[in-house]
C-alpha atoms as a PDB file:
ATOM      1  CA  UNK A   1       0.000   0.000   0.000  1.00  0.00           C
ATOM      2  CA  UNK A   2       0.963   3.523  -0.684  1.00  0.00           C
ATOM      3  CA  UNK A   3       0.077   7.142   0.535  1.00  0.00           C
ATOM      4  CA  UNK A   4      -1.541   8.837  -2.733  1.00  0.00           C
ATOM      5  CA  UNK A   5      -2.254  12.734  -1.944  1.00  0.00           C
ATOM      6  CA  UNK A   6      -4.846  12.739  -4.929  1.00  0.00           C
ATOM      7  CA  UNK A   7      -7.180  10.544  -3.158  1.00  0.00           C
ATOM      8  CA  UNK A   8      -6.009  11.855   0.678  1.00  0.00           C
ATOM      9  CA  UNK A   9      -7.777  14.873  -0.849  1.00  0.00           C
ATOM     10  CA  UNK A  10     -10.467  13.421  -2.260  1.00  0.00           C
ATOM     11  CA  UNK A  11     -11.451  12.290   1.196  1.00  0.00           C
ATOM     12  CA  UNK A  12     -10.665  15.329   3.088  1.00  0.00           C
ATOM     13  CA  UNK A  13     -12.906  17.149   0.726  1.00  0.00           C
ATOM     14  CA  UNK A  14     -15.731  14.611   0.921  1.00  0.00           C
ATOM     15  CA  UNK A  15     -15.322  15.012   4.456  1.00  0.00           C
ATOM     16  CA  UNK A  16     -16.388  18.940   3.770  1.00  0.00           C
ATOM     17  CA  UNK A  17     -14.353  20.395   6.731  1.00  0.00           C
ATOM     18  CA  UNK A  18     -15.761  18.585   9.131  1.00  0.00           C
ATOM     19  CA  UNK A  19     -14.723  19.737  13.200  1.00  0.00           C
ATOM     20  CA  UNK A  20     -13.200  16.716  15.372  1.00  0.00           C
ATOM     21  CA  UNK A  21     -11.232  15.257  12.137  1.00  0.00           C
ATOM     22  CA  UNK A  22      -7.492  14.343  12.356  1.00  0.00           C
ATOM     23  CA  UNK A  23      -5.141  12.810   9.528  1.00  0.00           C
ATOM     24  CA  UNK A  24      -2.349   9.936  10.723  1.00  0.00           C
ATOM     25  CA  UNK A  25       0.090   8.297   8.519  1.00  0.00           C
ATOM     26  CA  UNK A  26      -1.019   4.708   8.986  1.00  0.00           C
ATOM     27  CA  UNK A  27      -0.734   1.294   7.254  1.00  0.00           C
ATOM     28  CA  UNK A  28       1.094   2.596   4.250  1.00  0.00           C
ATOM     29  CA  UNK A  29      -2.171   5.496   3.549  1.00  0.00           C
ATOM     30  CA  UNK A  30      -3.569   8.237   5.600  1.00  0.00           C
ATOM     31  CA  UNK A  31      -6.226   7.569   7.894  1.00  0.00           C
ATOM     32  CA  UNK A  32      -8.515  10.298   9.110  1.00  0.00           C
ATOM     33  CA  UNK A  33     -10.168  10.536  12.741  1.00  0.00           C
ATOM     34  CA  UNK A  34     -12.804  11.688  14.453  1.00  0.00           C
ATOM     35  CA  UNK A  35     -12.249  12.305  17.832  1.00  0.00           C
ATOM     36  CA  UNK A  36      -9.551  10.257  17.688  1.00  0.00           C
ATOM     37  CA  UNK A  37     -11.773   7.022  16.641  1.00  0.00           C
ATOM     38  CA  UNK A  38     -10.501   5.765  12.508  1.00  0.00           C
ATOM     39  CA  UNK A  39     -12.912   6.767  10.332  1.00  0.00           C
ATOM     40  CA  UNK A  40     -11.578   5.677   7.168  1.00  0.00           C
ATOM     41  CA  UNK A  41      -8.442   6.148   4.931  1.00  0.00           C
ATOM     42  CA  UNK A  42      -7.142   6.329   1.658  1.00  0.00           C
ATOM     43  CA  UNK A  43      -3.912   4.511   0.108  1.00  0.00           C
ATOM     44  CA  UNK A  44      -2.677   2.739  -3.285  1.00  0.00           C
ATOM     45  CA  UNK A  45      -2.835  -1.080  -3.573  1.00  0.00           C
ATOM     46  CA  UNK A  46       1.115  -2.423  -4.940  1.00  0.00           C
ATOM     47  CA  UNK A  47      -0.750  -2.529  -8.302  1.00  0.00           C
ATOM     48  CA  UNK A  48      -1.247   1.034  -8.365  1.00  0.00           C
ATOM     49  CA  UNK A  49      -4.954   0.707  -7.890  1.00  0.00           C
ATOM     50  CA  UNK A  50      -6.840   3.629  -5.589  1.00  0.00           C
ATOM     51  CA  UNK A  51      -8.929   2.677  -3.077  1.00  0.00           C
ATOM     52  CA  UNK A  52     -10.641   4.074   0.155  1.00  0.00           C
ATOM     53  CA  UNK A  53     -11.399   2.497   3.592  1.00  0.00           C
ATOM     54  CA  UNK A  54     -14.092   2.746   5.050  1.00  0.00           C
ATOM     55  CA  UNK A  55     -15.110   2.213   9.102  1.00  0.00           C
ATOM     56  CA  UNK A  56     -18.265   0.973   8.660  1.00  0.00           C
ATOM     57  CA  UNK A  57     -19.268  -0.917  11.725  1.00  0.00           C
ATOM     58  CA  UNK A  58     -20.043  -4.975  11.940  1.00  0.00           C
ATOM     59  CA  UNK A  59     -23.269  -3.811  11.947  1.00  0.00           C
ATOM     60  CA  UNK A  60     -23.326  -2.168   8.407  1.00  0.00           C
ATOM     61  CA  UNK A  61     -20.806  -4.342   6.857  1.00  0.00           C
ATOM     62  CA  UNK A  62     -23.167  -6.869   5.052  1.00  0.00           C
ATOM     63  CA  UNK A  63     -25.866  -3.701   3.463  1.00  0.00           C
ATOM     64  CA  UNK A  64     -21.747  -1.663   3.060  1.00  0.00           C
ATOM     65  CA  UNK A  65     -20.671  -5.018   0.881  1.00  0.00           C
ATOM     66  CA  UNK A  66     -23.666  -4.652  -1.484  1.00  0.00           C
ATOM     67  CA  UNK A  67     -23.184  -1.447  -3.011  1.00  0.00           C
ATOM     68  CA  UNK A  68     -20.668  -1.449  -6.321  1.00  0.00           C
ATOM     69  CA  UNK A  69     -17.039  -0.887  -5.469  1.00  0.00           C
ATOM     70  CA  UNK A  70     -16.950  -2.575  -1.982  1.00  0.00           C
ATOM     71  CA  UNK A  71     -14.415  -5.021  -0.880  1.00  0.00           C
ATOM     72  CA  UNK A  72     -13.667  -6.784   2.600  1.00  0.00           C
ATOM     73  CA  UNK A  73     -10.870  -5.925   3.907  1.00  0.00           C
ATOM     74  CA  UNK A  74      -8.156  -8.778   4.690  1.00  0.00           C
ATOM     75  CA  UNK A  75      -4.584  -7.612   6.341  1.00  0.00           C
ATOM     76  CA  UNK A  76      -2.263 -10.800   6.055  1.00  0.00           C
ATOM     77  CA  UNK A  77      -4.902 -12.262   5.173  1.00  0.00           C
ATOM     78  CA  UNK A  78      -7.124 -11.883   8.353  1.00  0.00           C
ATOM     79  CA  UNK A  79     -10.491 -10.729   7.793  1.00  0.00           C
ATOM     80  CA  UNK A  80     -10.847  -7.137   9.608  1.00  0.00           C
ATOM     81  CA  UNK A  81     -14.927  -7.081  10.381  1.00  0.00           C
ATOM     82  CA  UNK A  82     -16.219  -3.779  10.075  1.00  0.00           C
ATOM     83  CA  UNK A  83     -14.107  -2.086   7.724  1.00  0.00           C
ATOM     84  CA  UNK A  84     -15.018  -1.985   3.707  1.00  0.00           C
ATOM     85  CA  UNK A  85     -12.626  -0.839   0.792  1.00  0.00           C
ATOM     86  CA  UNK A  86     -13.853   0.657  -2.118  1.00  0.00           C
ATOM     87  CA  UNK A  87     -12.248   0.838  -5.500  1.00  0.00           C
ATOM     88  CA  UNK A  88     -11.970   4.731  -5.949  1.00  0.00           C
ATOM     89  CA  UNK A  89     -12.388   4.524  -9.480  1.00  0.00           C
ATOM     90  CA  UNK A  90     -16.004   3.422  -8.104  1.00  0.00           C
ATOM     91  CA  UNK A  91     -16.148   6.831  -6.373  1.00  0.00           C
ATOM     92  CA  UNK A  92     -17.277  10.297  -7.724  1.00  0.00           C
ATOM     93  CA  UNK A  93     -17.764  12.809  -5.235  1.00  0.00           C
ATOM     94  CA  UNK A  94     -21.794  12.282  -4.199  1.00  0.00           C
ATOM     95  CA  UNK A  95     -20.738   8.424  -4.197  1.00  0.00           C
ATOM     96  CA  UNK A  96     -17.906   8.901  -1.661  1.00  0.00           C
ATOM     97  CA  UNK A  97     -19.429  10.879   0.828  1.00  0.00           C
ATOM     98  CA  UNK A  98     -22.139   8.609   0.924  1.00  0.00           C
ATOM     99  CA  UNK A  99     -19.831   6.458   1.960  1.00  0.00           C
ATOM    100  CA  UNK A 100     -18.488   8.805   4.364  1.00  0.00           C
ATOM    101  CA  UNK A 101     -21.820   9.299   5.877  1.00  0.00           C
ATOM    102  CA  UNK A 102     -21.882   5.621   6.741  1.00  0.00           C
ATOM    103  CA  UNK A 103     -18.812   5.404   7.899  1.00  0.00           C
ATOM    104  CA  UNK A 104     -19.952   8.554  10.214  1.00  0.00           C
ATOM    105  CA  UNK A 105     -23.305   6.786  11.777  1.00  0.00           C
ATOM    106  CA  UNK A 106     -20.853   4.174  12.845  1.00  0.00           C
ATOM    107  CA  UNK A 107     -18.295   6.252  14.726  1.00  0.00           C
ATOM    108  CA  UNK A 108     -20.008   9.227  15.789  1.00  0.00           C
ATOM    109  CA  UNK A 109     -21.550   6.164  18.405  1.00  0.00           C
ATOM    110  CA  UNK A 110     -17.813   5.434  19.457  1.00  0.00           C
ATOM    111  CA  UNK A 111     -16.766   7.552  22.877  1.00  0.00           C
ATOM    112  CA  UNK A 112     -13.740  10.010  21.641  1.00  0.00           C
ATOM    113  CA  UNK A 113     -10.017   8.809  22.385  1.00  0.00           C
END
């Protein structure tokens, strides 16, 4: 995975300014925060392809799964429950913050860090 600026601003902008959001360098992409709780992220596969992460929630992951784009995500090949990836060639700007706003109902429930 790789940090890609392009699509780090593509989120921050779906995002729309939003107040409690913070940006960390993690797992090879940025990951943005609210209230210190991941949100989602953005990165580059090792084939160059753009994708976003999403925080959905357990709860949201099967009705997240459904809608075009949407991957589980697997780290060493461990299945990592709650969290979607979308291809972000999937992903024009209405698309993504609907995806944002899902990502939202999950962890604005989450107590801040």
């Amino acid at each position: 995975m790789a940090y890609d600026e392009e699509l780090a601003q593509r989120f921050r902008d779906g995002l729309g300014g939003m107040a409690g959001i913070s940006e960390k360098r993690m797992m090879g992409g940025v990951c943005f925060l609210l209230h210190g709780n991941m949100l989602g992220g953005a990165d580059r596969t090792k084939a160059g392809e753009g994708r976003f992460m999403l925080r959905v929630g357990k709860e949201n992951e099967a009705e997240a799964l459904q809608r075009p784009g949407a991957m589980p995500v697997n780290f060493t090949g461990r299945h990592m429950g709650g969290l979607v990836f979308v291809d972000a060639a999937a992903c024009d700007h209405a698309t993504l913050e609907g995806w944002i706003a899902l990502a939202l109902r999950f962890v604005s429930t989450l107590p801040p860090k």
